[in-house]
Protein backbone atom coordinates (compact mmCIF):
# COMPACT_ATOMS: atom_id res chain seq x y z
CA UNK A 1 -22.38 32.14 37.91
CA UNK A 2 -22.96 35.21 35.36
CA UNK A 3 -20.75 34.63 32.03
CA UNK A 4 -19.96 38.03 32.14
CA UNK A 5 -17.51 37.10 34.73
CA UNK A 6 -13.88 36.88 32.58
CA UNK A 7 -10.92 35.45 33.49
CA UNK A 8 -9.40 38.33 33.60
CA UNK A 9 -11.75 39.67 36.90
CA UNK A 10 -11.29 36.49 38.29
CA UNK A 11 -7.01 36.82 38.62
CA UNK A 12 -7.84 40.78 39.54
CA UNK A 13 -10.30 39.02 42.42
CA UNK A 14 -7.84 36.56 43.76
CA UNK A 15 -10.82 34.85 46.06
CA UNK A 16 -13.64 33.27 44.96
CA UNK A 17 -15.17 34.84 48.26
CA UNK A 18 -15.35 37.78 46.04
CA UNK A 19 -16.98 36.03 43.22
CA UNK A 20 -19.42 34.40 45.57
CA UNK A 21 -20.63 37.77 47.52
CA UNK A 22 -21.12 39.05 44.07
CA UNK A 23 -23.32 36.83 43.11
CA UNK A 24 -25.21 35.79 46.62
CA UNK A 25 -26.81 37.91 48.90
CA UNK A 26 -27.17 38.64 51.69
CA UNK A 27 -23.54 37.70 53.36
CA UNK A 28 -23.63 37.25 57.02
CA UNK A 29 -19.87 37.33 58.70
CA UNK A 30 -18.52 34.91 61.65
CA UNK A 31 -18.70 36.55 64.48
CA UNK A 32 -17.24 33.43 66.66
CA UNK A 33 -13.27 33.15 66.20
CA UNK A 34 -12.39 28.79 67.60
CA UNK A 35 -9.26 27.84 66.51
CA UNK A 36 -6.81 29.66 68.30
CA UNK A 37 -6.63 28.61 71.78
CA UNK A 38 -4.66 31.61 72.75
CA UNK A 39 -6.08 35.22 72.04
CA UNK A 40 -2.82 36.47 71.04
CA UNK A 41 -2.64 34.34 68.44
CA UNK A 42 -5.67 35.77 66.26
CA UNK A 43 -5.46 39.48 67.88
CA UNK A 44 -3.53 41.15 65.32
CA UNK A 45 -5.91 39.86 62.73
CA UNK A 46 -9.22 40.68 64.87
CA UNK A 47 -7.58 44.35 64.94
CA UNK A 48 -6.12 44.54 60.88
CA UNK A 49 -9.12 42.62 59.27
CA UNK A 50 -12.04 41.45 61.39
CA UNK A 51 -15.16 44.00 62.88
CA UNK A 52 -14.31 42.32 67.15
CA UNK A 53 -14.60 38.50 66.50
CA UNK A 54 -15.44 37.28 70.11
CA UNK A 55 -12.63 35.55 71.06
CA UNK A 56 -12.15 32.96 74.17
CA UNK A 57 -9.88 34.63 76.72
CA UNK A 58 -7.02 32.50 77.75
CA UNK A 59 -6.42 31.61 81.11
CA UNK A 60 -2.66 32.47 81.29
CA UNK A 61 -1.17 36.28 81.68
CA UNK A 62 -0.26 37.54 78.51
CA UNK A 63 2.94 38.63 79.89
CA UNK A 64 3.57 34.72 81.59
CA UNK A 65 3.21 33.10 77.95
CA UNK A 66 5.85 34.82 76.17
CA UNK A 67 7.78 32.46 78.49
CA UNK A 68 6.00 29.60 78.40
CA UNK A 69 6.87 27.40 75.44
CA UNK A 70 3.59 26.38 74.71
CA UNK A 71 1.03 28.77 73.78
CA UNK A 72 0.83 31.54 72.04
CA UNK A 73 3.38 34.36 69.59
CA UNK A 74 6.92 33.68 69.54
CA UNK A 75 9.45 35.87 67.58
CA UNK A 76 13.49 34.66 66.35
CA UNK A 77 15.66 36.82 64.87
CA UNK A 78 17.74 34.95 62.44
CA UNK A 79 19.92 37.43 61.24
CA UNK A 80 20.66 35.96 57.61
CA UNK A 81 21.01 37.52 54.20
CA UNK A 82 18.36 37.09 51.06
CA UNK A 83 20.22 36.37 48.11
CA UNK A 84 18.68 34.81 45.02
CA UNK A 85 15.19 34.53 46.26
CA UNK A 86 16.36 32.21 48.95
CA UNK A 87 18.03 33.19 52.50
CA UNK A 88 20.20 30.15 53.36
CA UNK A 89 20.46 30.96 57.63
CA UNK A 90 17.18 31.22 58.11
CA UNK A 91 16.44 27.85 56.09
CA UNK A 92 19.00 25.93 58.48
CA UNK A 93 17.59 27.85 61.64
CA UNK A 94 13.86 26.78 60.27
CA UNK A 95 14.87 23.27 59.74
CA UNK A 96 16.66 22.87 63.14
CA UNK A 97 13.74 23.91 65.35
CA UNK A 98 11.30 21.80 63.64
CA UNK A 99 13.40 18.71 64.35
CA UNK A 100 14.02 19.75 67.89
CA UNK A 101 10.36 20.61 67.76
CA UNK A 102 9.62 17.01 66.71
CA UNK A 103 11.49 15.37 68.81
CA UNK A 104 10.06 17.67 72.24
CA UNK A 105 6.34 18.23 71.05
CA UNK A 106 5.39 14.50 69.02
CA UNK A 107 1.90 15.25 70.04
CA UNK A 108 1.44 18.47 68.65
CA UNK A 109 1.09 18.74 64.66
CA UNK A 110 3.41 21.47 62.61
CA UNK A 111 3.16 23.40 59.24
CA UNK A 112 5.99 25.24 57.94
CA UNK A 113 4.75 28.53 55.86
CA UNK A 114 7.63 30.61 53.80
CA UNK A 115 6.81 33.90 51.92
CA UNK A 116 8.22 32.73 48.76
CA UNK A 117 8.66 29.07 46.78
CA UNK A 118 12.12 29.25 46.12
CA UNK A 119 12.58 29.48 49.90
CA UNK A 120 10.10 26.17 50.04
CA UNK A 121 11.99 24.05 48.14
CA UNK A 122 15.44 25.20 50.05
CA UNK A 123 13.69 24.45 53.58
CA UNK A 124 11.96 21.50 52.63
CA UNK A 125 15.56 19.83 50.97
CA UNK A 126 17.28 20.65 54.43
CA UNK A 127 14.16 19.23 56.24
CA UNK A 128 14.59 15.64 54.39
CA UNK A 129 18.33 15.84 54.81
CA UNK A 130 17.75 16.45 58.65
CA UNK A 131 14.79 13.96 59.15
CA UNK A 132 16.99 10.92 57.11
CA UNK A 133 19.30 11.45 60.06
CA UNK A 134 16.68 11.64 63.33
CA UNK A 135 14.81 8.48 64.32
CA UNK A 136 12.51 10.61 66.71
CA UNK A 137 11.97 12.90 63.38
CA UNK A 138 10.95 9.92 61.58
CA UNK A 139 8.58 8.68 63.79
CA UNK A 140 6.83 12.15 63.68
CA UNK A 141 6.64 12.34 59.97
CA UNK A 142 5.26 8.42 60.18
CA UNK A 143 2.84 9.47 63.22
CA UNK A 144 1.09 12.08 61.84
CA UNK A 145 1.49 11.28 57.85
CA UNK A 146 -1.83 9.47 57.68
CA UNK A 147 -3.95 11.82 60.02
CA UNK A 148 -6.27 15.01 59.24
CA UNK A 149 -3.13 17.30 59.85
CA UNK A 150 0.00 16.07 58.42
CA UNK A 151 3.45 18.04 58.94
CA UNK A 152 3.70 20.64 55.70
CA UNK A 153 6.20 22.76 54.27
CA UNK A 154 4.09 25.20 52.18
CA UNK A 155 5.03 28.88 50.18
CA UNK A 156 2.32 31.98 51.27
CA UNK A 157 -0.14 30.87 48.23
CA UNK A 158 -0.73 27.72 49.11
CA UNK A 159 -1.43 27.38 53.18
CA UNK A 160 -5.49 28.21 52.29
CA UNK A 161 -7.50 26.17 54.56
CA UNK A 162 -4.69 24.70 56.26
CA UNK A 163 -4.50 24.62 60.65
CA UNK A 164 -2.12 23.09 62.62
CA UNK A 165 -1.42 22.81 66.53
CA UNK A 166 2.30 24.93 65.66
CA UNK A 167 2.96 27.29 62.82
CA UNK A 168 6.22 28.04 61.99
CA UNK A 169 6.46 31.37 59.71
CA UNK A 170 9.76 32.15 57.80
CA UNK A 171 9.65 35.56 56.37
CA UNK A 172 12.84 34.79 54.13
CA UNK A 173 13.42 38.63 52.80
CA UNK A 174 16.56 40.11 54.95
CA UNK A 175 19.24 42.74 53.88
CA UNK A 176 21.45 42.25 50.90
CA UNK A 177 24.66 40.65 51.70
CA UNK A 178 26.50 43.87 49.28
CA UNK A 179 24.51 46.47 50.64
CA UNK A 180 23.30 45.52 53.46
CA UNK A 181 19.86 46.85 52.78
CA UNK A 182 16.47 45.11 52.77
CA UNK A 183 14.88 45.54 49.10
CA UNK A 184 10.91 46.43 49.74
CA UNK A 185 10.03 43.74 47.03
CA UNK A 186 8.04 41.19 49.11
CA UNK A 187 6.83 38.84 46.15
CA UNK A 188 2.51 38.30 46.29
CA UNK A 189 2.81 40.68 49.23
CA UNK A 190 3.22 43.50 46.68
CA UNK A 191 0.24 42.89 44.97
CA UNK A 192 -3.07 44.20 44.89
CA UNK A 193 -4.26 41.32 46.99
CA UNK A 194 -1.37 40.35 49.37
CA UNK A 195 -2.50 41.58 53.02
CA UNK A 196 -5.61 38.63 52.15
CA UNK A 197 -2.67 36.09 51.69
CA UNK A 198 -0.83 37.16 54.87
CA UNK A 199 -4.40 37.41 56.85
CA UNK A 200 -4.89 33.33 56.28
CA UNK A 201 -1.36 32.74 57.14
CA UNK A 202 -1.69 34.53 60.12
CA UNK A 203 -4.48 32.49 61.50
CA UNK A 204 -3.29 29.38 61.06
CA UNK A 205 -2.80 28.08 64.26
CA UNK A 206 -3.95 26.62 67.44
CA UNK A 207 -1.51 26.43 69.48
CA UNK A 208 1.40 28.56 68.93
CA UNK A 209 3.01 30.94 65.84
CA UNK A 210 6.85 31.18 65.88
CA UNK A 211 8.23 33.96 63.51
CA UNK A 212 11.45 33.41 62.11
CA UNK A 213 13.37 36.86 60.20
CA UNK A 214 15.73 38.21 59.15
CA UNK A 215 14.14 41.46 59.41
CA UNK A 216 13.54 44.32 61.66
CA UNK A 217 10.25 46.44 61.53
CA UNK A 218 12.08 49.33 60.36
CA UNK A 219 13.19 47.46 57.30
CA UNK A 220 9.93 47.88 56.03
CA UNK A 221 9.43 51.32 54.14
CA UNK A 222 5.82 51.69 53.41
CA UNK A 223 5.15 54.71 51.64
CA UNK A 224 1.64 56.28 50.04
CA UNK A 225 2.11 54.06 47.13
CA UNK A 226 2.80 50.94 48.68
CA UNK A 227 0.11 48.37 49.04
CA UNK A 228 -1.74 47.21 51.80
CA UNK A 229 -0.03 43.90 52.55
CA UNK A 230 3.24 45.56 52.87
CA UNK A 231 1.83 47.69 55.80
CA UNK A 232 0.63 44.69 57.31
CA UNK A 233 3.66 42.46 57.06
CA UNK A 234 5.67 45.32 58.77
CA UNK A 235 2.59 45.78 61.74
CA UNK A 236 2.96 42.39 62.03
CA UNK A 237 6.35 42.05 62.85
CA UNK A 238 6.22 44.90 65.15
CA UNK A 239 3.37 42.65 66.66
CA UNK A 240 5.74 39.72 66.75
CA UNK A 241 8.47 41.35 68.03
CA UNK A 242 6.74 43.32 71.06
CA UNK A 243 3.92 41.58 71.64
CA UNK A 244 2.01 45.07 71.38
CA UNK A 245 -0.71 45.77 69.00
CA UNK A 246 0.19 49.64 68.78
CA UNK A 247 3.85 49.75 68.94
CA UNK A 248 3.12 53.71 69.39
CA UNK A 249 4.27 56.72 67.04
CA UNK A 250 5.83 59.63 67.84
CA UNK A 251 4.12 63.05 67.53
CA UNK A 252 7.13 65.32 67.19
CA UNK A 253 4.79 67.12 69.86
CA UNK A 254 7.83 68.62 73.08
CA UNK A 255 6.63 67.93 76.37
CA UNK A 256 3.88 68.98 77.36
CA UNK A 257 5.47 70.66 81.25
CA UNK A 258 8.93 71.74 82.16
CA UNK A 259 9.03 68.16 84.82
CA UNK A 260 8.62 66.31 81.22
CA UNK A 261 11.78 67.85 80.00
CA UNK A 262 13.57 67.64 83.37
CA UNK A 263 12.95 63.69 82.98
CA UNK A 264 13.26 63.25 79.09
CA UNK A 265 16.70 64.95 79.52
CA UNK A 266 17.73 62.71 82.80
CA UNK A 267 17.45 60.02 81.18
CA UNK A 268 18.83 61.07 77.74
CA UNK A 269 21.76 62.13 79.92
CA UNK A 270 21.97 58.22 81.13
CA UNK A 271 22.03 56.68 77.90
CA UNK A 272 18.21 56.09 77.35
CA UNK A 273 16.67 57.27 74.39
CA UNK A 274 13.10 58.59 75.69
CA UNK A 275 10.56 60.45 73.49
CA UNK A 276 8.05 62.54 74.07
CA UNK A 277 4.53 62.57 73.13
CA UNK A 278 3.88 59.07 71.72
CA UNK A 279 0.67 58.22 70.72
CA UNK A 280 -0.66 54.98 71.00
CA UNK A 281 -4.97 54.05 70.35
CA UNK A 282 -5.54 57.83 70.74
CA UNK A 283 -3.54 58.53 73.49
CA UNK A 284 -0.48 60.12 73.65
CA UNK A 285 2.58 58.97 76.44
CA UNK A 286 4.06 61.99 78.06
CA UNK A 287 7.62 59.65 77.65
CA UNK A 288 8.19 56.78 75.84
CA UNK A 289 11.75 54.65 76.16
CA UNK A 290 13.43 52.74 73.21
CA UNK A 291 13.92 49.58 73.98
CA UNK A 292 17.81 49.16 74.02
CA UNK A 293 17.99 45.68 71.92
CA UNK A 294 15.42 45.81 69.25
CA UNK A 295 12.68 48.04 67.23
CA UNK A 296 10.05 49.17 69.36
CA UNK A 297 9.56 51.04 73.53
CA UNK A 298 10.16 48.95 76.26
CA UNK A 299 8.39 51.26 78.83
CA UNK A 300 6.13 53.81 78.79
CA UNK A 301 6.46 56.68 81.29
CA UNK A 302 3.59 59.11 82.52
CA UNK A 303 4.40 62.28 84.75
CA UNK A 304 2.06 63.53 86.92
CA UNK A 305 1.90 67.01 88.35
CA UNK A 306 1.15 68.43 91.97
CA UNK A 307 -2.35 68.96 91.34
CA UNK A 308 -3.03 65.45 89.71
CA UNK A 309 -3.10 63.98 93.68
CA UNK A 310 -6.37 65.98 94.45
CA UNK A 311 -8.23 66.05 90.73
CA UNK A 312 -10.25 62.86 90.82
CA UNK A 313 -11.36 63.16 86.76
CA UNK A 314 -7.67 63.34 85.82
CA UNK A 315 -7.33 60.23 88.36
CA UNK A 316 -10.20 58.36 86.74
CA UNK A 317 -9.25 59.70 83.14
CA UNK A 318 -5.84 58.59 83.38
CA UNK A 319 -6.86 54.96 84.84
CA UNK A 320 -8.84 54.37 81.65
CA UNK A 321 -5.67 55.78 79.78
CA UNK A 322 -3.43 53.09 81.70
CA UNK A 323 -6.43 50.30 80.96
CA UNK A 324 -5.86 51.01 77.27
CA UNK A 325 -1.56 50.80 77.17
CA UNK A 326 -1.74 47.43 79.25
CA UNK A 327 -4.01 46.19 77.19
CA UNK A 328 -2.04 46.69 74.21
CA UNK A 329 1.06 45.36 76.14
CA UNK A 330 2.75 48.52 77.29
CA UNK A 331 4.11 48.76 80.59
CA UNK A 332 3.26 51.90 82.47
CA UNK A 333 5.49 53.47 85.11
CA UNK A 334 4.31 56.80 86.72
CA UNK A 335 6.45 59.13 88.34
CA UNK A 336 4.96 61.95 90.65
CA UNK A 337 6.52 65.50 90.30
CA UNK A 338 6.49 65.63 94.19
CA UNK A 339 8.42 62.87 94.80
CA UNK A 340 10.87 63.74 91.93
CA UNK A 341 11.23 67.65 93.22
CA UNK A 342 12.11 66.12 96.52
CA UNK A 343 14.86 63.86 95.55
CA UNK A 344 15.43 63.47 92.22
CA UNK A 345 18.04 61.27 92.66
CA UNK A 346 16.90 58.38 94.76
CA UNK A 347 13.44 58.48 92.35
CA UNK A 348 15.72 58.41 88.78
CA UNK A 349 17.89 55.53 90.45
CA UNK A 350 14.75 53.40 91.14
CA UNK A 351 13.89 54.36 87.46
CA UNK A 352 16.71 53.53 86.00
CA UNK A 353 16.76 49.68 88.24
CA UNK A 354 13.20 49.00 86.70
CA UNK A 355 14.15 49.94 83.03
CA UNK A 356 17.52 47.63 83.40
CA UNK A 357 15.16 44.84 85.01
CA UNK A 358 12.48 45.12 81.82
CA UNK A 359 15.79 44.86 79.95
CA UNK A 360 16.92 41.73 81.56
CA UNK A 361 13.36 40.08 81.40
CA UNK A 362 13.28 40.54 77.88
CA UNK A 363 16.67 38.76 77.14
CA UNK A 364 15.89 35.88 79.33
């Protein structure tokens, strides 16, 4: 390697994959993605940081895993308070799944990743403590000590080259137990470097990624200045959360017909939030709906005018628009102006039973 290369570039590098690709030429990039045997599971990071790994479809709905407990992204909102680099709840909450975890999946292996060290050592104490008490625990630790993929608590900087069957992530930051506010200060994260850290972390697993936090999406306050990982970390939990890739933003655009409005201000009217004009990969939503218990829409609404029934490019444009939303996870319902001129009523009730059904799905 050149001596010109100080120590000082290296620490401003962070990888030696920099270093290297400096010095050899030319690189060639994988373009095959084989751990993860559930394409949710590396999707964010084939969208944030990779140019379309080909990736091995699974063979289960995406909507069907979120309730199977064995495959794929799994989100837990902990609810605790960071205080002192450490947050205490979600250490205990951490620490009780992975026992229960133990004791359910003994043939699956398990790595523990927190965003900070302080919050290592914490998790890792309570861990022991647990363990000392849980034969089944025991044998776990003793079954897979000795093997290529021991159980691990690790902090962010140190889960390089690491894969195990379950990850658990504990994103440890949460609001301030004065004020009640989430302090943007999110440790390596910050730095120059961080998203790099959080894309290894990310793809870490096999099997399954549960996300413990004590934070919301909106928590997260990227502005111009911030750096790159702290747009990811908050992307990501959006991802966790919803299961979409493109959570959607609104447009501040007003609807773009008067039947728009008429809906938008039914539903307002009923308790919904709805707004207009998201866009999501492009496309905008003529009505999107909050979702009632967390960050995020839990349905997305289209409106359709008289003349949409006998224009067959606005029926094939629009099927490619609906092929995009469910890819990304959004669920589409379409409401025909007709129908709603004709009774409004009867076609807002059967709107209103589908949103309170999404609502109950989600919970369950």
């Amino acid at each position: 390697m050149d001596d010109e290369i100080d120590e000082e570039e290296i620490v401003d590098n962070e990888s030696i994959l920099d270093l290297a690709l400096a010095e050899f030429r030319s690189a060639r990039s994988l373009r095959w993605h084989y751990r993860s045997r559930h394409e949710s599971l590396i999707a964010f990071s084939n969208r944030e940081f990779y140019d379309d790994l080909i990736v091995f479809p699974s063979p289960l709905d995406p909507d069907r895993h979120r309730r199977e407990p064995k495959l794929g992204m799994y989100h837990h909102f902990v609810g605790g308070k960071y205080k002192g680099r450490v947050n205490i709840d979600e250490a205990q909450k951490v620490a009780k799944a992975a026992l229960e975890f133990m004791s359910s999946e003994p043939d699956r292996s398990l790595g523990i990743v927190t965003l900070n060290q302080t919050q290592r050592e914490i998790l890792l104490e309570e861990i022991e403590r647990l363990v000392a008490r849980d034969r089944n625990a025991e044998e776990f630790m003793e079954r897979w000590e000795n093997t290529l993929e021991p159980f691990f608590v690790k902090n962010l900087e140190n889960v390089q080259g690491d894969e195990r069957d379950v990850i658990f992530i504990s994103t440890v930051y949460g609001p301030d137990p004065a004020t009640g506010i989430v302090r943007n200060q999110f440790g390596p994260i910050n730095g120059r470097f961080g998203f790099r850290r959080l894309n290894v972390l990310f793809s870490r697993a096999k099997h399954r990624v549960e996300v413990f936090t004590s934070m919301r999406p909106d928590d997260i306050r990227p502005d111009e200045k911030s750096q790159r990982g702290v747009h990811v970390l908050k992307s990501y939990l959006e991802y966790a959360e919803t299961g979409r890739l493109d959570v959607g933003q609104a447009s501040g655009r007003e609807p773009d017909s008067e039947f728009e409005q008429l809906v938008r201000d039914r539903l307002k009217s009923h308790g919904y939030e709805a707004v207009s004009q998201v866009g999501v990969a492009g496309y905008f939503i003529d009505l999107a709906v909050k979702h009632p218990h967390r960050s995020g829409y839990i349905l997305g609404i289209e409106c359709d005018g008289a003349g949409y029934h006998s224009s067959r490019s606005a029926r094939d444009r629009d099927r490619l628009r609906q092929q995009v939303f469910e890819r990304l996870h959004w669920t589409i319902y379409r409401i025909w102006s007709t129908d709603w001129f004709q009774n409004s009523e009867a076609e807002f009730r059967r709107l209103s039973n589908h949103l309170d059904q999404l609502a109950r799905d989600d919970l369950a």
